[in-house]
Protein backbone atom coordinates (compact mmCIF):
# COMPACT_ATOMS: atom_id res chain seq x y z
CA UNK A 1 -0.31 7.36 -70.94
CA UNK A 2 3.18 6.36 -69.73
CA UNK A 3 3.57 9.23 -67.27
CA UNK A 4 1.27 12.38 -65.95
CA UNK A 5 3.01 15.15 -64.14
CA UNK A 6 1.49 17.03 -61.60
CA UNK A 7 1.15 20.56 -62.36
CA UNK A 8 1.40 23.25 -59.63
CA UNK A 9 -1.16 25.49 -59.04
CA UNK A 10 0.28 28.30 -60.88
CA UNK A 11 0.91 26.43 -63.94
CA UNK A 12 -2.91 25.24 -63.91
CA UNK A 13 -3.98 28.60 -63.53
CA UNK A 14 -1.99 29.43 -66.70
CA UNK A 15 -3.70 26.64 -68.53
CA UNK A 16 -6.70 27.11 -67.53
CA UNK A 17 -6.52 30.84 -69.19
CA UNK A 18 -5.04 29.79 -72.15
CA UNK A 19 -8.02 27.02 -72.21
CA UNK A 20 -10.14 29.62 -71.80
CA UNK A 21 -8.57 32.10 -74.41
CA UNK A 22 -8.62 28.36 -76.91
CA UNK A 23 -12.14 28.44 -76.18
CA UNK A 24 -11.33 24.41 -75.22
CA UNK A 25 -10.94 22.09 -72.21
CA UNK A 26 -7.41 22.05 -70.71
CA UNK A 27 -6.96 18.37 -71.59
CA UNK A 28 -7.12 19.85 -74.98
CA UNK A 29 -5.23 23.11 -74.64
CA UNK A 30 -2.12 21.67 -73.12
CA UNK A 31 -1.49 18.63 -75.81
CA UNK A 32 -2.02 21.61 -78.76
CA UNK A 33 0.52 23.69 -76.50
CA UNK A 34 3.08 21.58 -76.62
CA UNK A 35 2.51 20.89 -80.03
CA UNK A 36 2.84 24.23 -80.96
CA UNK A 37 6.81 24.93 -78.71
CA UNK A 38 7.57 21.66 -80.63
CA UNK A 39 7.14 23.22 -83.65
CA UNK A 40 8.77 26.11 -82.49
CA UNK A 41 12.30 24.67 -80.56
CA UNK A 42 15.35 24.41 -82.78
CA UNK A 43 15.09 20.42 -83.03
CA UNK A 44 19.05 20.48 -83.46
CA UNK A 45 19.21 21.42 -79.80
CA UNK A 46 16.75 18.37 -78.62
CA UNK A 47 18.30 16.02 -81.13
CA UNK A 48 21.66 17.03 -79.57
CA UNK A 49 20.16 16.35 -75.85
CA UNK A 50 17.85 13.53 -76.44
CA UNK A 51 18.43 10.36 -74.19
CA UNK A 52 16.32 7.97 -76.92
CA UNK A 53 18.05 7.80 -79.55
CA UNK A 54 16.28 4.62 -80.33
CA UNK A 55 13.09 6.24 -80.56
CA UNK A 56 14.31 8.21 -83.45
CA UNK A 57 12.10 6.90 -86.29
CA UNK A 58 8.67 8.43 -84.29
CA UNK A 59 10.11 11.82 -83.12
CA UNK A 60 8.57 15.08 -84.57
CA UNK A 61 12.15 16.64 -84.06
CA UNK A 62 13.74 14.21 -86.31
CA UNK A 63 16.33 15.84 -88.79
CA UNK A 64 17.76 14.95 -91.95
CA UNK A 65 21.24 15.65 -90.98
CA UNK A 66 21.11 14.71 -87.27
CA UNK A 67 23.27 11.32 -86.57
CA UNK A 68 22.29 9.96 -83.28
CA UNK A 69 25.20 8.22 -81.02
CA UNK A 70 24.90 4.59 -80.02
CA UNK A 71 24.22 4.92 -76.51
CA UNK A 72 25.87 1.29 -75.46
């Protein structure tokens, strides 16, 4: 894993009752989480605000139609 924020106690509190609620651990709550908002964002919008646009060929918010800019 490239990089691991730190959640705030509020936030784990959240997860933790949505792990709960899932019936899972948190490590496996908050991955199927943010799955499911991924599914869920209009993937124009992150497409549009994206800073990789190298990375293109693995993104889950790839779209047909979306051209991305040559950052150089």
């Amino acid at each position: 894993m490239a990089y691991t924020p730190e959640l705030d106690l509020s936030t784990v509190r959240i997860l933790r009752r949505i792990a709960w609620a899932m019936n899972v651990p948190m490590t496996v709550a908050l991955p199927a989480l943010i799955a499911w908002v991924a599914i869920h964002l209009d993937s124009h919008k992150v497409c549009s605000a994206c800073r990789a646009p190298l990375e293109c060929g693995e993104c889950p918010f790839k779209t047909e139609d979306f051209i991305p800019i040559d950052p150089n």
